[in-house]
N, C-alpha and C. Protein backbone atom coordinates (compact mmCIF):
# COMPACT_ATOMS: atom_id res chain seq x y z
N UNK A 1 -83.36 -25.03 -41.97
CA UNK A 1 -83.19 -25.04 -43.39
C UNK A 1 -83.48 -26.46 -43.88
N UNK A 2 -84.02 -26.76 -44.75
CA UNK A 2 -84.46 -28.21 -45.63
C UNK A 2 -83.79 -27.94 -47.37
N UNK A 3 -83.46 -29.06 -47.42
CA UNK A 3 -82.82 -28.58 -48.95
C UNK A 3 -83.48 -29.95 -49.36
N UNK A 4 -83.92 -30.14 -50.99
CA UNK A 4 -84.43 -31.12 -51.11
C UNK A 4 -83.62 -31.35 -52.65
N UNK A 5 -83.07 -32.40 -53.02
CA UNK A 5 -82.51 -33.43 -53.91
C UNK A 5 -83.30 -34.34 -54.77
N UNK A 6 -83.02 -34.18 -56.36
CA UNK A 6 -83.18 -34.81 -57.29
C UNK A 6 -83.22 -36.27 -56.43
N UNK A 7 -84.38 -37.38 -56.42
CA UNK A 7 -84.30 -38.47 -56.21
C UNK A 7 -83.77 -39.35 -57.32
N UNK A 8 -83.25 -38.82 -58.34
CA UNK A 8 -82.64 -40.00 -59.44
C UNK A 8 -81.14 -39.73 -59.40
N UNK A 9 -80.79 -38.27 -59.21
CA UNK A 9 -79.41 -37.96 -59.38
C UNK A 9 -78.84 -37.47 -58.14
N UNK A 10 -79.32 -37.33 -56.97
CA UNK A 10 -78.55 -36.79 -56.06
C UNK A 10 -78.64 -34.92 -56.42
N UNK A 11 -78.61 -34.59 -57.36
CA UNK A 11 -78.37 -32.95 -57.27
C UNK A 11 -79.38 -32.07 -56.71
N UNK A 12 -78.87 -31.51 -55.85
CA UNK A 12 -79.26 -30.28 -55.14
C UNK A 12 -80.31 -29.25 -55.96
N UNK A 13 -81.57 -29.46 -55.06
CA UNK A 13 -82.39 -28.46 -56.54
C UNK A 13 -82.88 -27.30 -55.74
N UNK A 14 -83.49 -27.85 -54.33
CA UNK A 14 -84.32 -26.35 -53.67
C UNK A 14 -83.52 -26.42 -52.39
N UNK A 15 -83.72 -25.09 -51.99
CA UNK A 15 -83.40 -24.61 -50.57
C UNK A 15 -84.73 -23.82 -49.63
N UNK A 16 -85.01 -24.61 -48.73
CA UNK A 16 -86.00 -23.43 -48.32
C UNK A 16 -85.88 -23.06 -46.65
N UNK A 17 -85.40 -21.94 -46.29
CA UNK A 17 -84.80 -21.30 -45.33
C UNK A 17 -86.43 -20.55 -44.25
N UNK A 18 -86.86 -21.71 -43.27
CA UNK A 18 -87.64 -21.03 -42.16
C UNK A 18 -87.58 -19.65 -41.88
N UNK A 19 -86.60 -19.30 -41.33
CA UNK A 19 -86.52 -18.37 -41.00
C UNK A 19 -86.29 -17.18 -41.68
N UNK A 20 -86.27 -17.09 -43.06
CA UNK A 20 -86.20 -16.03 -43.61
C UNK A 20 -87.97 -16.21 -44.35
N UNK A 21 -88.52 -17.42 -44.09
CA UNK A 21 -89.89 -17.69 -45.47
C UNK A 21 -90.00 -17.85 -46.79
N UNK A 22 -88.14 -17.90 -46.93
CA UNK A 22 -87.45 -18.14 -48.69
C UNK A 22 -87.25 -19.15 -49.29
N UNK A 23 -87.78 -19.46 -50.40
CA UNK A 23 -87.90 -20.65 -51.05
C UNK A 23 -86.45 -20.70 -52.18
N UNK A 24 -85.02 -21.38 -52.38
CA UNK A 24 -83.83 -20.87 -53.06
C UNK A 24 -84.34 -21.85 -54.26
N UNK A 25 -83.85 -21.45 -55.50
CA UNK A 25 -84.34 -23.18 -56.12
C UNK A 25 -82.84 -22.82 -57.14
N UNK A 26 -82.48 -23.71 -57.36
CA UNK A 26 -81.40 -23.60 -57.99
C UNK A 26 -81.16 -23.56 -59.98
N UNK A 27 -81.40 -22.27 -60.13
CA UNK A 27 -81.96 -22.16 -61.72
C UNK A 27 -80.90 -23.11 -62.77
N UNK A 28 -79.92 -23.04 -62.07
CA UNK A 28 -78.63 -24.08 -62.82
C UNK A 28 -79.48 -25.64 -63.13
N UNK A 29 -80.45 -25.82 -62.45
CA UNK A 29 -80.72 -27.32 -62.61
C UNK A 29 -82.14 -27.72 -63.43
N UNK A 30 -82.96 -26.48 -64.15
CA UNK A 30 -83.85 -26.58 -65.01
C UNK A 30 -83.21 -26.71 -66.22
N UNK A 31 -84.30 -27.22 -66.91
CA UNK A 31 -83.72 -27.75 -68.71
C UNK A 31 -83.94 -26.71 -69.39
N UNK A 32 -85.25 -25.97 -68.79
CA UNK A 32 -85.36 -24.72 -69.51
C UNK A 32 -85.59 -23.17 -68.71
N UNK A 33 -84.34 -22.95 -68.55
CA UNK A 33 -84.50 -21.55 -67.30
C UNK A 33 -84.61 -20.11 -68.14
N UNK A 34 -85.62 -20.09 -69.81
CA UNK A 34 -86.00 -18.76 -69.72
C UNK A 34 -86.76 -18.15 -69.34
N UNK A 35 -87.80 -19.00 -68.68
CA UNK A 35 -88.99 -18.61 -67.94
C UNK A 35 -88.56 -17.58 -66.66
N UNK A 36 -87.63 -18.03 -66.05
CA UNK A 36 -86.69 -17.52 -64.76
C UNK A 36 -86.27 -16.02 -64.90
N UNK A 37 -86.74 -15.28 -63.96
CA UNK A 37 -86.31 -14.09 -63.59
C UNK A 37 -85.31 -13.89 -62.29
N UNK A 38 -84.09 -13.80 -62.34
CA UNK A 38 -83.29 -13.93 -61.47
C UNK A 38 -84.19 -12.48 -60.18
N UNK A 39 -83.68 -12.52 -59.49
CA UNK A 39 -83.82 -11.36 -57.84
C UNK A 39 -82.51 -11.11 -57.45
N UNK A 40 -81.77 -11.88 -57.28
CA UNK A 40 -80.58 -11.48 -56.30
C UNK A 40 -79.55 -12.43 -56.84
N UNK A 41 -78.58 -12.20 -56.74
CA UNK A 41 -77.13 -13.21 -56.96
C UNK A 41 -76.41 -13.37 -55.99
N UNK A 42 -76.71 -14.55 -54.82
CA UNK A 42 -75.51 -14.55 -53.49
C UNK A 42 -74.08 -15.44 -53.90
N UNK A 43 -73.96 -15.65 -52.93
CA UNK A 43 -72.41 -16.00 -52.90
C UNK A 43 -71.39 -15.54 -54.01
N UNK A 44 -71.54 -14.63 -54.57
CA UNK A 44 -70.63 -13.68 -55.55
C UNK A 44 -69.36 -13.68 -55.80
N UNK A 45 -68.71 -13.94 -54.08
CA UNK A 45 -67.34 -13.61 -53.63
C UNK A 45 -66.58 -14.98 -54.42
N UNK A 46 -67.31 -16.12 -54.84
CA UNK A 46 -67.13 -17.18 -55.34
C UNK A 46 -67.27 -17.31 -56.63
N UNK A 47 -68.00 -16.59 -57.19
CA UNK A 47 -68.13 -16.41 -58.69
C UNK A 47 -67.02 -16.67 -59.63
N UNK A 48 -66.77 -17.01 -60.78
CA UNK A 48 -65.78 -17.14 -61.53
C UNK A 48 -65.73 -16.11 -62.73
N UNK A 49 -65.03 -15.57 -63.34
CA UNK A 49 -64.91 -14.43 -64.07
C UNK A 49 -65.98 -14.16 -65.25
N UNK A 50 -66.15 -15.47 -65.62
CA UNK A 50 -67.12 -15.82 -66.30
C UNK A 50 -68.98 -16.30 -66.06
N UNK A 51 -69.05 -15.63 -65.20
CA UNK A 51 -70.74 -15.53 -64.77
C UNK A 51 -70.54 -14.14 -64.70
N UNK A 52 -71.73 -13.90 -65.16
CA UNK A 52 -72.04 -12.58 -65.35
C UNK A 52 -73.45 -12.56 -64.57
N UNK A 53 -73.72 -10.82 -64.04
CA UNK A 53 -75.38 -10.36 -63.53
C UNK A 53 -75.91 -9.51 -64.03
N UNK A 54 -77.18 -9.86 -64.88
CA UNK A 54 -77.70 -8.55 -65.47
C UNK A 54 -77.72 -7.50 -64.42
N UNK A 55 -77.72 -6.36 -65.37
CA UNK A 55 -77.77 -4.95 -64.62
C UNK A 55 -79.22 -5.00 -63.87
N UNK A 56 -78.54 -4.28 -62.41
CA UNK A 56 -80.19 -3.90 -61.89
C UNK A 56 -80.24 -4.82 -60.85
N UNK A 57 -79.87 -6.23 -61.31
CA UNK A 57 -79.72 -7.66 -59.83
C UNK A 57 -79.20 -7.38 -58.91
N UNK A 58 -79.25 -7.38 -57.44
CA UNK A 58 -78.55 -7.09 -56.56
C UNK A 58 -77.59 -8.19 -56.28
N UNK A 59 -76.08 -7.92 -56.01
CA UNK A 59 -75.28 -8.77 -55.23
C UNK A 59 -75.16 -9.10 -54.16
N UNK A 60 -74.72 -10.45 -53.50
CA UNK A 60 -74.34 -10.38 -52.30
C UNK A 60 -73.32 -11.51 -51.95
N UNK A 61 -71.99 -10.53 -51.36
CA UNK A 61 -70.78 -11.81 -51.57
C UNK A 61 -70.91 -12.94 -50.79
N UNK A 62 -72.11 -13.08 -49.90
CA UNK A 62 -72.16 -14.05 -49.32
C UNK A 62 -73.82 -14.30 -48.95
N UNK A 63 -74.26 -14.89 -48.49
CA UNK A 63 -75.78 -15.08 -48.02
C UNK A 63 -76.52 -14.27 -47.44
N UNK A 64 -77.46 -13.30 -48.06
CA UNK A 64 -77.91 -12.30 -47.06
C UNK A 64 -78.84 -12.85 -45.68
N UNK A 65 -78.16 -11.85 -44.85
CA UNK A 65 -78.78 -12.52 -43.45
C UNK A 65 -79.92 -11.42 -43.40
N UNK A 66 -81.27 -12.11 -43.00
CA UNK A 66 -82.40 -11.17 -42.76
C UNK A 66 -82.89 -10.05 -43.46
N UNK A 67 -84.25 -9.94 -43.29
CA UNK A 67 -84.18 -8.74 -44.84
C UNK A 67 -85.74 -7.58 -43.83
């Protein structure tokens, strides 16, 4: 796994996982994320009452392993 970091701020922007060939990018950290079509919503089980998933997104309470 390689995760790669804002060089001005430290924050966490991409994830990209070998072994699955998945590129994660973290939509929380664009200025403008309506372009963005979500796929999937992991770590769920962590969610706070207040995030919501459009209908239709798949969940997953934790990281899906292998697909």
């Amino acid at each position: 796994m390689t995760r790669s970091f804002c060089a001005t701020c430290g924050t966490h922007i991409l994830t990209e996982r070998q072994d699955q060939r998945a590129l994660v990018l973290k939509a929380g950290t664009l200025d403008n994320s309506s372009g963005f079509t979500p796929q999937v919503a992991i770590c769920f089980e962590d969610a706070q009452p207040f995030h919501t998933v459009a209908e239709g997104i798949p969940t997953y309470e934790g990281i899906p392993r292998g697909r």
